[in-house]
PDB file of N, CA and C in Angstrom:
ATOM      1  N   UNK A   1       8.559 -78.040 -57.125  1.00  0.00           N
ATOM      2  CA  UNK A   1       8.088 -76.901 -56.358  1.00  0.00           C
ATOM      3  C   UNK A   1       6.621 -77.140 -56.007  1.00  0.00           C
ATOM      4  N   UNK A   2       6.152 -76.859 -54.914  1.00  0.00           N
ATOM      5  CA  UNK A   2       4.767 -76.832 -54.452  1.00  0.00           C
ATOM      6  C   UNK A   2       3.945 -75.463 -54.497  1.00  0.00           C
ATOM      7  N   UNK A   3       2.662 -75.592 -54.214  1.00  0.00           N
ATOM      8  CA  UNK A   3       1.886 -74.368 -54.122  1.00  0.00           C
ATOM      9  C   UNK A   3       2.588 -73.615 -53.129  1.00  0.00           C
ATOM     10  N   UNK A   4       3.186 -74.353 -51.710  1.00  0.00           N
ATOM     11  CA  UNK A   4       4.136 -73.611 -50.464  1.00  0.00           C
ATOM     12  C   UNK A   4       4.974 -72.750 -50.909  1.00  0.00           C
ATOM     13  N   UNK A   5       5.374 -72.993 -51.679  1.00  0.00           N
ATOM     14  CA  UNK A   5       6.681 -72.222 -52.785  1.00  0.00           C
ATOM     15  C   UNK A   5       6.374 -71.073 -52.740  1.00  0.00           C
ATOM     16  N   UNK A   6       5.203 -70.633 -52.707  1.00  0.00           N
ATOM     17  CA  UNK A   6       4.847 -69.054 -53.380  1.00  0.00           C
ATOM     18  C   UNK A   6       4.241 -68.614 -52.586  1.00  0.00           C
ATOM     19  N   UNK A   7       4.095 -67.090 -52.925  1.00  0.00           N
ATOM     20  CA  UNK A   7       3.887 -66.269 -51.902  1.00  0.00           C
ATOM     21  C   UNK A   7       3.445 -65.152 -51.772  1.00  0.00           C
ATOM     22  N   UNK A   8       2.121 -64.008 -51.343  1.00  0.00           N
ATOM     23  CA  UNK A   8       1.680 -62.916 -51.888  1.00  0.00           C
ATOM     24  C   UNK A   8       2.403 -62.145 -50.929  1.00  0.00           C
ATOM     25  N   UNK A   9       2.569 -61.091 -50.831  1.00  0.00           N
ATOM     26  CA  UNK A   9       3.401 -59.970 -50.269  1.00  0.00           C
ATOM     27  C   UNK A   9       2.622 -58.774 -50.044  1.00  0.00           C
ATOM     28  N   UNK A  10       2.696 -58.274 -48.881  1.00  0.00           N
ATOM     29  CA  UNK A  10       1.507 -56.748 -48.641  1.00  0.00           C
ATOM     30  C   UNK A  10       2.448 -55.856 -48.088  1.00  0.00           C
ATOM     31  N   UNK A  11       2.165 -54.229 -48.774  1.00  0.00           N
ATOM     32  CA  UNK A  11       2.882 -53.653 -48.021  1.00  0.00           C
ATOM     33  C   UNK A  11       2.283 -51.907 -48.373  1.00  0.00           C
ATOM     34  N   UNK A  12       2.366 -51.460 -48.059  1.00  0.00           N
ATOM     35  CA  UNK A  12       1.315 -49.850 -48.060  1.00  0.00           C
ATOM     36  C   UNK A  12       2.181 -48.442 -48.485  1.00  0.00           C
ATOM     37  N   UNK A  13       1.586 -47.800 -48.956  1.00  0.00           N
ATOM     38  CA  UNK A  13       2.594 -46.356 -49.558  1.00  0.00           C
ATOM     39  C   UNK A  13       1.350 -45.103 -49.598  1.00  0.00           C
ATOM     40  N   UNK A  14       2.192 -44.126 -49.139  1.00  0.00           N
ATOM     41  CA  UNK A  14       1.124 -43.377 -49.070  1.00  0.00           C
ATOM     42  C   UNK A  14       0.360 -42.109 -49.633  1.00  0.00           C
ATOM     43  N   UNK A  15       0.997 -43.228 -51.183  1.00  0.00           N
ATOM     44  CA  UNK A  15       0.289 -42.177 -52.704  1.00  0.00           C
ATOM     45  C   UNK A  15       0.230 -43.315 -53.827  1.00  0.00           C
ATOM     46  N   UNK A  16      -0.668 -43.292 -54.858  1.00  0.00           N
ATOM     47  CA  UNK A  16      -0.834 -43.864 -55.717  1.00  0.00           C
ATOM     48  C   UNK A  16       0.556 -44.010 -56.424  1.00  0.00           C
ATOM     49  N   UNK A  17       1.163 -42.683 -57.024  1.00  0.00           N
ATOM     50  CA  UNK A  17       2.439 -42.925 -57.657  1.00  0.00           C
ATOM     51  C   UNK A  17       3.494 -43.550 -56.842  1.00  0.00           C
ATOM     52  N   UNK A  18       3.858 -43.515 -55.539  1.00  0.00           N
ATOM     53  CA  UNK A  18       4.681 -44.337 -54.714  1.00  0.00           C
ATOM     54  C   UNK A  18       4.162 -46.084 -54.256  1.00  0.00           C
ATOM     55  N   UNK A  19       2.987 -46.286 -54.788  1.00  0.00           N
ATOM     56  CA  UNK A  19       2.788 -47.333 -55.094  1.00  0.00           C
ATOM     57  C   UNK A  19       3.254 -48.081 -56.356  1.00  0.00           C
ATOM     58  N   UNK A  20       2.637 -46.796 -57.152  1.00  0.00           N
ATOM     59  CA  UNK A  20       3.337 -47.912 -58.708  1.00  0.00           C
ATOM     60  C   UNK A  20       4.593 -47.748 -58.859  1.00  0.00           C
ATOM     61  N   UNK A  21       5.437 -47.247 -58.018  1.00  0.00           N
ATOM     62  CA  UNK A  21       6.825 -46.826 -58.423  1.00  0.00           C
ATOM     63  C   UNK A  21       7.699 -47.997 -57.521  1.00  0.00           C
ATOM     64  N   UNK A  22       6.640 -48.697 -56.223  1.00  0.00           N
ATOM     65  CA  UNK A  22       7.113 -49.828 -55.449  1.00  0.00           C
ATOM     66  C   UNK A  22       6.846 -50.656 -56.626  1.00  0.00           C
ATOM     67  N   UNK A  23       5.884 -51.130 -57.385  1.00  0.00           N
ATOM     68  CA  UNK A  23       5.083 -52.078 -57.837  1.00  0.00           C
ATOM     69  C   UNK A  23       6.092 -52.612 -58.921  1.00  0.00           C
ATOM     70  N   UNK A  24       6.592 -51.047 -59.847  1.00  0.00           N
ATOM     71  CA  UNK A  24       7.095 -51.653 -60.887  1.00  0.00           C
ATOM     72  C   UNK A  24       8.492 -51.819 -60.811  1.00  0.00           C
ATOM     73  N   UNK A  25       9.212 -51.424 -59.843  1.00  0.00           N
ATOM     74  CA  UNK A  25      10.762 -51.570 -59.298  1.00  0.00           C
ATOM     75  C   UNK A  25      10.697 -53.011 -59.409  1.00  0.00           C
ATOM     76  N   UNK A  26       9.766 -53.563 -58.342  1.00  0.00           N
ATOM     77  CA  UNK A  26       9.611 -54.810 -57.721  1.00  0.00           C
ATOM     78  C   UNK A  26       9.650 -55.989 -58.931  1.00  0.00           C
ATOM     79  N   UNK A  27       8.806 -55.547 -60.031  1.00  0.00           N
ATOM     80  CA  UNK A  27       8.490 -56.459 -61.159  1.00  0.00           C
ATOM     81  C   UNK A  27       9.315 -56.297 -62.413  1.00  0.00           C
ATOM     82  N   UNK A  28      10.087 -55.256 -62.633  1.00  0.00           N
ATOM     83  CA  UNK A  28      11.793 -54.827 -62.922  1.00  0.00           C
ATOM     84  C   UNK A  28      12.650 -55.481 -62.475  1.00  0.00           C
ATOM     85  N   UNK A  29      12.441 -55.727 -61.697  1.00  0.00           N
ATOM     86  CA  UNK A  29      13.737 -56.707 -60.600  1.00  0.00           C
ATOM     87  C   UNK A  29      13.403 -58.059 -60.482  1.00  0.00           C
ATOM     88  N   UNK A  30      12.448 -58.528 -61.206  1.00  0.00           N
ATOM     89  CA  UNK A  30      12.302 -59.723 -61.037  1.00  0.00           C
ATOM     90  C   UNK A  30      12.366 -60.375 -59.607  1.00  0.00           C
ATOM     91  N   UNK A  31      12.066 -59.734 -58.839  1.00  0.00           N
ATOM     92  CA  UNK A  31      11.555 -60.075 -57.016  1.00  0.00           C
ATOM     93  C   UNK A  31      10.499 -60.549 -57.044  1.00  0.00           C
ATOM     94  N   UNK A  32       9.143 -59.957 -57.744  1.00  0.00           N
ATOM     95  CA  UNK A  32       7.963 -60.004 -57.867  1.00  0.00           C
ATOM     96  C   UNK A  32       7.064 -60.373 -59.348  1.00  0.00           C
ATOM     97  N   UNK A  33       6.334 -61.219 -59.697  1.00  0.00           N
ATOM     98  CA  UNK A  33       5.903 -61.318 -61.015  1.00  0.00           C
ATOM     99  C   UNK A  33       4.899 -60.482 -61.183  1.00  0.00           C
ATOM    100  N   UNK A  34       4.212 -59.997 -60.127  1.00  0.00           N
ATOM    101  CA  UNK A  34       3.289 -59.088 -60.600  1.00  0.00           C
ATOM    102  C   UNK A  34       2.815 -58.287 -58.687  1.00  0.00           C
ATOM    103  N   UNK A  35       2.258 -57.001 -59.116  1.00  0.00           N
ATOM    104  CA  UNK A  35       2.049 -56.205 -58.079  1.00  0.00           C
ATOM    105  C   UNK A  35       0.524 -56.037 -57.961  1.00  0.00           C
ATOM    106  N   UNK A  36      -0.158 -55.895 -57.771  1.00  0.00           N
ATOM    107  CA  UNK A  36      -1.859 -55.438 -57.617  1.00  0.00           C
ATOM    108  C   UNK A  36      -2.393 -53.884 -56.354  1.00  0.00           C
ATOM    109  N   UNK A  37      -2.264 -52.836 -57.137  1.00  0.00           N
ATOM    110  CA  UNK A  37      -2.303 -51.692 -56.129  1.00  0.00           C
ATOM    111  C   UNK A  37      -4.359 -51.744 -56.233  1.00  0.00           C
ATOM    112  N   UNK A  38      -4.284 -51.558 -54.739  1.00  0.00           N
ATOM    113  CA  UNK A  38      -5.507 -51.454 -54.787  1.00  0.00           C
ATOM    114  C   UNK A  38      -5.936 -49.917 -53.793  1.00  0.00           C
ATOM    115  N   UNK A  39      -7.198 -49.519 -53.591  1.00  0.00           N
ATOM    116  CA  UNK A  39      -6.522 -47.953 -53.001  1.00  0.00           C
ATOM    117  C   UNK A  39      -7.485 -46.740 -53.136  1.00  0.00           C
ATOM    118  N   UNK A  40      -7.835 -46.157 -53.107  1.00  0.00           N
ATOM    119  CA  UNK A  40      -6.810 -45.438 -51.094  1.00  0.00           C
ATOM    120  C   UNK A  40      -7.796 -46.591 -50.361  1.00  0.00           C
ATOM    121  N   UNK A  41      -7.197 -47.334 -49.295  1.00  0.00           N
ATOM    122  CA  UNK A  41      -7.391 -47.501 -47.870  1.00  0.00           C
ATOM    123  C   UNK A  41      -7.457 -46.619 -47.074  1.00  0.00           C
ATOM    124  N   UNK A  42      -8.248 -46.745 -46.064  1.00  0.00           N
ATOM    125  CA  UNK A  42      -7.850 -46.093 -44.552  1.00  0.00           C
ATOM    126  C   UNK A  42      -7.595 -46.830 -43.876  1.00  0.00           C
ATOM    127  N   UNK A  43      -6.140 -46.070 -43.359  1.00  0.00           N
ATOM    128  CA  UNK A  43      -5.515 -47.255 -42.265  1.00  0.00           C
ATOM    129  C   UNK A  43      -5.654 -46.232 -40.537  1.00  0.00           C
ATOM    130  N   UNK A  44      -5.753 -46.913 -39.770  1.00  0.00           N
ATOM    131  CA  UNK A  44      -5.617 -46.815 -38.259  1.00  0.00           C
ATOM    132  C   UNK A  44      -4.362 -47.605 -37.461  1.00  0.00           C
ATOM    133  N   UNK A  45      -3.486 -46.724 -36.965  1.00  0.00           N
ATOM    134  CA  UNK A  45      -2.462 -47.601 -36.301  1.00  0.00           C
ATOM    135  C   UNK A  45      -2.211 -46.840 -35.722  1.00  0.00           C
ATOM    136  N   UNK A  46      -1.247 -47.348 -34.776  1.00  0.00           N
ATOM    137  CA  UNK A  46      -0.251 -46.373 -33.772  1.00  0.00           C
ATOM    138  C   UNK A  46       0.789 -46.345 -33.834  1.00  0.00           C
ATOM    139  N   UNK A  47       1.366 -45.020 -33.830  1.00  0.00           N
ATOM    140  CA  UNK A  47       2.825 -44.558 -34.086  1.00  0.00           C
ATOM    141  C   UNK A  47       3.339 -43.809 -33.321  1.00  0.00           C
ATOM    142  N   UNK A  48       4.618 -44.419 -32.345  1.00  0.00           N
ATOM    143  CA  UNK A  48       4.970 -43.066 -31.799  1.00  0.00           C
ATOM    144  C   UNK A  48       3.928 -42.618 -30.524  1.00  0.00           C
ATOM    145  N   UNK A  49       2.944 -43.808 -29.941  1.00  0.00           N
ATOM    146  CA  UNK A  49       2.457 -43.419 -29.023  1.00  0.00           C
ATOM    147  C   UNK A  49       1.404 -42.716 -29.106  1.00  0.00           C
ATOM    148  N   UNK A  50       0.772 -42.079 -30.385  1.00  0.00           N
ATOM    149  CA  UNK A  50      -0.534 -41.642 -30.812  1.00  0.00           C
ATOM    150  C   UNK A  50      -1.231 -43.037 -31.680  1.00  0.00           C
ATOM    151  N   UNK A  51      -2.215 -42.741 -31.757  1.00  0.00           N
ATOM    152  CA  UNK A  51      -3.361 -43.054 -32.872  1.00  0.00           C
ATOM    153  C   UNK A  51      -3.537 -42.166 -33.987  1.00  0.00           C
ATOM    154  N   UNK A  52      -3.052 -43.005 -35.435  1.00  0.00           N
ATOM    155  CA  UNK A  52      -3.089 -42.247 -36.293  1.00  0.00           C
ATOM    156  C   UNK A  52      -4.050 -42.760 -37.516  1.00  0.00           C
ATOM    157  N   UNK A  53      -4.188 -42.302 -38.207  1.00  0.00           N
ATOM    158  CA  UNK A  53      -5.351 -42.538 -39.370  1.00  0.00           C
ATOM    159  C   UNK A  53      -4.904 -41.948 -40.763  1.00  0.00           C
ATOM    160  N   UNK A  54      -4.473 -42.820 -41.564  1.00  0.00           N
ATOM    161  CA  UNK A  54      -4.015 -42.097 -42.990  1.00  0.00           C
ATOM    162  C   UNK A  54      -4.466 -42.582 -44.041  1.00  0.00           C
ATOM    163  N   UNK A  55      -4.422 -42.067 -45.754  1.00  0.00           N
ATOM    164  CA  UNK A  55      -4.964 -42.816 -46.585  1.00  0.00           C
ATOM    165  C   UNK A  55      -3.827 -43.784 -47.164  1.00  0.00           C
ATOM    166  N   UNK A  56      -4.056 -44.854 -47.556  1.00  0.00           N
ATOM    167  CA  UNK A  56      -3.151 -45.638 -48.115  1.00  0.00           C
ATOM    168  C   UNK A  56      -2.922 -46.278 -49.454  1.00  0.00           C
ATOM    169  N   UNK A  57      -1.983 -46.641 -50.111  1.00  0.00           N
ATOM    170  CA  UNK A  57      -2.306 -47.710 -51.153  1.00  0.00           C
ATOM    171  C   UNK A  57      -1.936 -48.775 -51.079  1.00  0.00           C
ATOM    172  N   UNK A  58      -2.185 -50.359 -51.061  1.00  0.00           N
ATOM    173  CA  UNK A  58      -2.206 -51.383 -50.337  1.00  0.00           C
ATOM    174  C   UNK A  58      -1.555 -52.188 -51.982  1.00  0.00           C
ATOM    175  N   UNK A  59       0.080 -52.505 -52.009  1.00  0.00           N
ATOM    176  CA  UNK A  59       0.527 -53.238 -53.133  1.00  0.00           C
ATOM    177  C   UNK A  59       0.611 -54.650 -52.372  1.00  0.00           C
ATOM    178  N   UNK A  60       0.041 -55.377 -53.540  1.00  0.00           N
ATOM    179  CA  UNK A  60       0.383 -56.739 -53.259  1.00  0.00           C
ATOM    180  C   UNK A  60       0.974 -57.671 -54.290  1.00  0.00           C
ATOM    181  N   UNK A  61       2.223 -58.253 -53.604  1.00  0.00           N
ATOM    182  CA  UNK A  61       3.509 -58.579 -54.684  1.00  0.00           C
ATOM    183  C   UNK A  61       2.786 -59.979 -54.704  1.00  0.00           C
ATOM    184  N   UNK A  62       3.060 -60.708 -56.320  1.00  0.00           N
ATOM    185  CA  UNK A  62       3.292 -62.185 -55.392  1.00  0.00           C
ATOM    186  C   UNK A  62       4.383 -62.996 -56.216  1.00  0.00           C
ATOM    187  N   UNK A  63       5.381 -63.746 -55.813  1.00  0.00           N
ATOM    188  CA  UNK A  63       6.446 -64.104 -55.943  1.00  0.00           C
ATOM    189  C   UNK A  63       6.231 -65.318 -55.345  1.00  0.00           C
ATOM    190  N   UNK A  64       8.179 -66.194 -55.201  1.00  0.00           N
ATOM    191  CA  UNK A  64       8.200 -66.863 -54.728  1.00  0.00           C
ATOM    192  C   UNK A  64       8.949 -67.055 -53.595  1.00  0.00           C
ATOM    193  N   UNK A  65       8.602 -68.214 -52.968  1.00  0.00           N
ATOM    194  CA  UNK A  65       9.785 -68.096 -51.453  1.00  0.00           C
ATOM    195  C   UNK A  65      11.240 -67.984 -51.414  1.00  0.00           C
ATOM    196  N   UNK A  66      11.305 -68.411 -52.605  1.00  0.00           N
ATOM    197  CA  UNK A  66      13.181 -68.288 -52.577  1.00  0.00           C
ATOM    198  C   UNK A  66      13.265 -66.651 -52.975  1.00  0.00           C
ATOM    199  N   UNK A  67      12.190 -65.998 -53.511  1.00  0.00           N
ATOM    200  CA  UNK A  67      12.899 -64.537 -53.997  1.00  0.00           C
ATOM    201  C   UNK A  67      12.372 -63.783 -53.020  1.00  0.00           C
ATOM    202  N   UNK A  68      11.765 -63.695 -51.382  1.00  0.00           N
ATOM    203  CA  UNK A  68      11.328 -63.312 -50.949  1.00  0.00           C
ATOM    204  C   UNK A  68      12.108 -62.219 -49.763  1.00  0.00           C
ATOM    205  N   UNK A  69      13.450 -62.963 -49.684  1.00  0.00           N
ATOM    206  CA  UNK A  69      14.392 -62.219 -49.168  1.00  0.00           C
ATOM    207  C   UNK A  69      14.826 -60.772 -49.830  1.00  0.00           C
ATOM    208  N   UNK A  70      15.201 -61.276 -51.112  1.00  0.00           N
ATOM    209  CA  UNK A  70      15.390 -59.826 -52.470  1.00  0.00           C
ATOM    210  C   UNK A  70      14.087 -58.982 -52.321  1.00  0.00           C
ATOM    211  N   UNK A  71      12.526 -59.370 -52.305  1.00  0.00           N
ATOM    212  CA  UNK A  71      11.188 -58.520 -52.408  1.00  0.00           C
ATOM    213  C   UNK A  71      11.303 -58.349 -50.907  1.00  0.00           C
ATOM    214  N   UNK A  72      11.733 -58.470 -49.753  1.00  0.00           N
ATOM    215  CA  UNK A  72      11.955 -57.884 -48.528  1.00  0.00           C
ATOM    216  C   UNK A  72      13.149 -56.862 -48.261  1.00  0.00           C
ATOM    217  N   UNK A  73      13.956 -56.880 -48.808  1.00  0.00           N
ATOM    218  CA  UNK A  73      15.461 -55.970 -48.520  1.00  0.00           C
ATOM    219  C   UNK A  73      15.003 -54.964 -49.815  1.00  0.00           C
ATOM    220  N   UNK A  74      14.498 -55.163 -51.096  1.00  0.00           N
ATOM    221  CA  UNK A  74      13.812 -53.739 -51.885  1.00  0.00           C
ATOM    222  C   UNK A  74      13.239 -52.987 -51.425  1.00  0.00           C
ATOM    223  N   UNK A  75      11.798 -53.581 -50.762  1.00  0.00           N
ATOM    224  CA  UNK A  75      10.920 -52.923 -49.923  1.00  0.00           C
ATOM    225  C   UNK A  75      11.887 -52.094 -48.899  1.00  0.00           C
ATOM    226  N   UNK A  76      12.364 -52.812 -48.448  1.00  0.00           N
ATOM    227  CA  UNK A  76      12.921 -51.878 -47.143  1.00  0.00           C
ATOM    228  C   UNK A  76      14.014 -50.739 -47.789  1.00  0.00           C
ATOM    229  N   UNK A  77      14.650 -50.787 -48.734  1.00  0.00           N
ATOM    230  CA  UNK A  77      15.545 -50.037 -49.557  1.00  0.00           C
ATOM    231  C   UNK A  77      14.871 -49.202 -50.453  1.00  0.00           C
ATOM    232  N   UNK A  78      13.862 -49.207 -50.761  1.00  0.00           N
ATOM    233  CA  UNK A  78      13.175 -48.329 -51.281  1.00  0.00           C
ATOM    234  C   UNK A  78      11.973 -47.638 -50.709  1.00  0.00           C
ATOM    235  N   UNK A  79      11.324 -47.824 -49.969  1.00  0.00           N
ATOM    236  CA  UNK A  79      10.260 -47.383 -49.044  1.00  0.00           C
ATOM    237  C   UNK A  79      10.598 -46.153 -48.137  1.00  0.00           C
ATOM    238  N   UNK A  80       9.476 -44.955 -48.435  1.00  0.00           N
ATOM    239  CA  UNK A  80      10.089 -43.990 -47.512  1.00  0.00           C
ATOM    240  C   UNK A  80       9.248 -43.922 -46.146  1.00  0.00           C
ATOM    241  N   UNK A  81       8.831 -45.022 -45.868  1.00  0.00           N
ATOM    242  CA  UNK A  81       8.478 -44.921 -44.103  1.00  0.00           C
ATOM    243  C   UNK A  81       9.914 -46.189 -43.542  1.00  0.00           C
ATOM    244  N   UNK A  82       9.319 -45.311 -42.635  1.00  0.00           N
ATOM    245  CA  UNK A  82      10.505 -46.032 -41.539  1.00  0.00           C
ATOM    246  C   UNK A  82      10.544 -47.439 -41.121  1.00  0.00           C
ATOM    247  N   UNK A  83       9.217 -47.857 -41.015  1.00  0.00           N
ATOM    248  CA  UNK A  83       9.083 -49.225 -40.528  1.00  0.00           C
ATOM    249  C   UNK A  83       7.857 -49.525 -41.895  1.00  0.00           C
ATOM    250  N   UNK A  84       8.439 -50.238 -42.778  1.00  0.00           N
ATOM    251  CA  UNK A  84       7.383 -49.975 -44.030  1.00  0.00           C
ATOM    252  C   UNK A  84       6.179 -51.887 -43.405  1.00  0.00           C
ATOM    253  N   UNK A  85       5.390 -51.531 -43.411  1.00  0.00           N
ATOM    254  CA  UNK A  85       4.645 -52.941 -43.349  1.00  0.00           C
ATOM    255  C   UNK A  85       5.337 -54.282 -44.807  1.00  0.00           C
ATOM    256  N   UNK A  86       5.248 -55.041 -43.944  1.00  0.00           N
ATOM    257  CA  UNK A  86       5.636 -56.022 -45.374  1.00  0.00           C
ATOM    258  C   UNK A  86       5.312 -57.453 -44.666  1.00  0.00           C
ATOM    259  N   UNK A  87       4.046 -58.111 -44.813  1.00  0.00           N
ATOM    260  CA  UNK A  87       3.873 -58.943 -44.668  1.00  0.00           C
ATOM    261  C   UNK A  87       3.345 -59.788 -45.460  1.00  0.00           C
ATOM    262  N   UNK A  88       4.370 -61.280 -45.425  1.00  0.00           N
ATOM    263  CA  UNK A  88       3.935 -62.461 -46.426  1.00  0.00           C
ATOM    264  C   UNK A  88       3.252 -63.495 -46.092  1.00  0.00           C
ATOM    265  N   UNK A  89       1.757 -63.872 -46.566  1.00  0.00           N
ATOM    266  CA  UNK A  89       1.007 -64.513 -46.717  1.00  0.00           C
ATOM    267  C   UNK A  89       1.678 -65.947 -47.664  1.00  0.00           C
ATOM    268  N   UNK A  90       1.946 -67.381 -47.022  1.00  0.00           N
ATOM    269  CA  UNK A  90       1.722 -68.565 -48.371  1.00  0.00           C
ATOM    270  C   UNK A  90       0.022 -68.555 -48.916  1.00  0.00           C
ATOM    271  N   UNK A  91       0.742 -69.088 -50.031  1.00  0.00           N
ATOM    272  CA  UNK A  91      -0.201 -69.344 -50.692  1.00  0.00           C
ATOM    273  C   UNK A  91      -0.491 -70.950 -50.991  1.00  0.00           C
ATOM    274  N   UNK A  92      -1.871 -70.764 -50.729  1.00  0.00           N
ATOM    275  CA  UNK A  92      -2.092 -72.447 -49.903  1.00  0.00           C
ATOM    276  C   UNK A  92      -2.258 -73.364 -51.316  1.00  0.00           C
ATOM    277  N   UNK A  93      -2.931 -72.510 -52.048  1.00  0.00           N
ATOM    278  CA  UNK A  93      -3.536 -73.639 -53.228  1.00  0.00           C
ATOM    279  C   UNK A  93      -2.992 -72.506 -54.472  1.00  0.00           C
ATOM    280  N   UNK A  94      -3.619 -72.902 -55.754  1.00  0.00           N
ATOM    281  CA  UNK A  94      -3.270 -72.079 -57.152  1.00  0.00           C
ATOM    282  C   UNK A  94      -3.151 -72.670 -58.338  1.00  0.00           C
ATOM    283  N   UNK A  95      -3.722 -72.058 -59.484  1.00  0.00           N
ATOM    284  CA  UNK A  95      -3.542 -72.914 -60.659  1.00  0.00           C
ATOM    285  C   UNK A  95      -1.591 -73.014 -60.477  1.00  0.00           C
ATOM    286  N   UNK A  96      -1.645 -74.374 -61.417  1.00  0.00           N
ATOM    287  CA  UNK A  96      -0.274 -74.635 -61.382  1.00  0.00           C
ATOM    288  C   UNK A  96      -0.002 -73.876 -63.130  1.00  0.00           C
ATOM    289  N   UNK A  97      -0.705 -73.409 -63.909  1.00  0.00           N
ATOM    290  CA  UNK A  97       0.112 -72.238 -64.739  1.00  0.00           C
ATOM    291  C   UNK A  97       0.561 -71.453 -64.236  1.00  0.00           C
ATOM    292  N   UNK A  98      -0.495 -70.982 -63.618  1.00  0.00           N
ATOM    293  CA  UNK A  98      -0.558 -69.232 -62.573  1.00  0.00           C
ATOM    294  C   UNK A  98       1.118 -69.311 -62.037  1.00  0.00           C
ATOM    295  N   UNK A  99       0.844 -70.370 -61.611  1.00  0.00           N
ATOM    296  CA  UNK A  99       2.533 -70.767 -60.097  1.00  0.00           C
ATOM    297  C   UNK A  99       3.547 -70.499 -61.034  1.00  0.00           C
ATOM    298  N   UNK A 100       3.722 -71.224 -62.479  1.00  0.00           N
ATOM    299  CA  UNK A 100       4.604 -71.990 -63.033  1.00  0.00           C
ATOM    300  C   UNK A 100       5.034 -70.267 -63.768  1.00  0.00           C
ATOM    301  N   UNK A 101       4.002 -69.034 -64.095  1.00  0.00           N
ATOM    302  CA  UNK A 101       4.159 -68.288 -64.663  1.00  0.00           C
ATOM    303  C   UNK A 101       5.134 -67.408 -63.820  1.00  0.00           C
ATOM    304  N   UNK A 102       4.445 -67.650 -62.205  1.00  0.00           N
ATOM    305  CA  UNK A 102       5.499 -66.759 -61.291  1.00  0.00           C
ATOM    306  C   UNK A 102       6.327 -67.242 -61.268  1.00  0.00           C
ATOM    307  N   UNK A 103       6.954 -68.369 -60.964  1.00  0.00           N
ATOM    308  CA  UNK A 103       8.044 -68.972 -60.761  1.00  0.00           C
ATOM    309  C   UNK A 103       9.090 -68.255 -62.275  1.00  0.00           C
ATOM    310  N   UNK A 104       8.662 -68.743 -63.469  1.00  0.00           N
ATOM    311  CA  UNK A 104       9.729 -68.023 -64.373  1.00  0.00           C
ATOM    312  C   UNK A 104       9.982 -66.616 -64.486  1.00  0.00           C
ATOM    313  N   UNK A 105       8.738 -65.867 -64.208  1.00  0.00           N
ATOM    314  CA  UNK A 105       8.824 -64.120 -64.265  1.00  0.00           C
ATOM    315  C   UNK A 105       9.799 -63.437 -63.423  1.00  0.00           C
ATOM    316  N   UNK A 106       9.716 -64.837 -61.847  1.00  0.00           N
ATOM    317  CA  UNK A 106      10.993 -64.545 -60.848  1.00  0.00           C
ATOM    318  C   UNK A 106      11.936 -64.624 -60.891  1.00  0.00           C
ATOM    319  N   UNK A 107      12.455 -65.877 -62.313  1.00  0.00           N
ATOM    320  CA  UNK A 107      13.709 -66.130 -62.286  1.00  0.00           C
ATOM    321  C   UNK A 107      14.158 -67.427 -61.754  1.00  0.00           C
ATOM    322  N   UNK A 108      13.015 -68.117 -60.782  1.00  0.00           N
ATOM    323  CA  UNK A 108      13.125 -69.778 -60.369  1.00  0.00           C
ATOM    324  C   UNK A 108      12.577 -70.492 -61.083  1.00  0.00           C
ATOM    325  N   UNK A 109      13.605 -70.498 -62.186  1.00  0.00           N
ATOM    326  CA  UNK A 109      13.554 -71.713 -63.103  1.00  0.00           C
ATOM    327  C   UNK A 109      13.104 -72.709 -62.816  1.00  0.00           C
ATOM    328  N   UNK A 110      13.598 -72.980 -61.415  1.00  0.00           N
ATOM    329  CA  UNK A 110      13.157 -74.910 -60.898  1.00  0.00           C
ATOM    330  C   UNK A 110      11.588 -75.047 -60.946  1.00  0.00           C
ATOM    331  N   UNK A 111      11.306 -73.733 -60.617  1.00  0.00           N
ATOM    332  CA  UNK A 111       9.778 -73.818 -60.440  1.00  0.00           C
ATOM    333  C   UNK A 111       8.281 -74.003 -61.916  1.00  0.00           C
ATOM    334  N   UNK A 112       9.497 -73.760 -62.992  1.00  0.00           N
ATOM    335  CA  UNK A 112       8.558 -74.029 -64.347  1.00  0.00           C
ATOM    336  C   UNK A 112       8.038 -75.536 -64.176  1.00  0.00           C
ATOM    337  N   UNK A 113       8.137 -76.316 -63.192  1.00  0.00           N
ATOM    338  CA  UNK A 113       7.823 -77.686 -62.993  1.00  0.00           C
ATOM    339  C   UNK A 113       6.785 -77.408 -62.245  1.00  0.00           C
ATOM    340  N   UNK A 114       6.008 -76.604 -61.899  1.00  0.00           N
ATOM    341  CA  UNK A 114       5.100 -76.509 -61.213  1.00  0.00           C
ATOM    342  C   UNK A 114       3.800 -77.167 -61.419  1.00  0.00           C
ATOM    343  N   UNK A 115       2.959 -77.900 -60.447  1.00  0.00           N
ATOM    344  CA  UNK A 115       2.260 -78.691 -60.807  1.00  0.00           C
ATOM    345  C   UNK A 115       2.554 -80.250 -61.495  1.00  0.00           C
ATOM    346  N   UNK A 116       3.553 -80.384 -61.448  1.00  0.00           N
ATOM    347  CA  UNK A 116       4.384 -81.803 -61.633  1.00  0.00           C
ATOM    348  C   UNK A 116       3.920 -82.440 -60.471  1.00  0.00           C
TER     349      UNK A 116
END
């Protein structure tokens, strides 16, 4: 497995407790090895043809590429906006514990070779 392998995950909720309630589903389910809520944001976007402005909490998963499909179909199965943001960042470089720790917390065994 390479550093390519892995992967941080962003996606927004728009309360602290509906953050940690994404965060720890996610890391329950072994989709995600760990979540990082950071928060409130203010976000600006458009919805619906207005300009809108709300406070946010900004979780960031990070996992690996093979479990990224499962931490994309949760998000969307559990998220109560409609079009929930979920965008994945690779991750270019990383200690190879760090990797090797996500890789088993996820469940991709293959990946305890990390840094090999």
């Amino acid at each position: 497995m390479t550093d390519t392998d892995f992967l941080t995950v962003l996606t927004t909720a728009d309360s602290a407790d509906k953050a940690r309630t994404l965060a720890r589903g996610a890391v329950t389910a072994r989709v995600a090895a760990c979540a990082q809520i950071s928060g409130p944001v203010t976000s600006v976007y458009r919805w619906e043809g207005a300009v809108e402005t709300a406070e946010e909490w900004q979780i960031l998963f990070k996992t690996t590429g093979a479990r990224y499909r499962e931490l994309e179909a949760y998000i969307e199965a559990t998220h109560d906006y409609d079009t929930p943001e979920i965008i994945a960042t690779p991750v270019v470089r990383g200690s190879a514990d760090y990797l090797a720790w996500v890789a088993a917390e996820t469940g991709d065994r293959a990946g305890e070779r990390a840094g090999d």
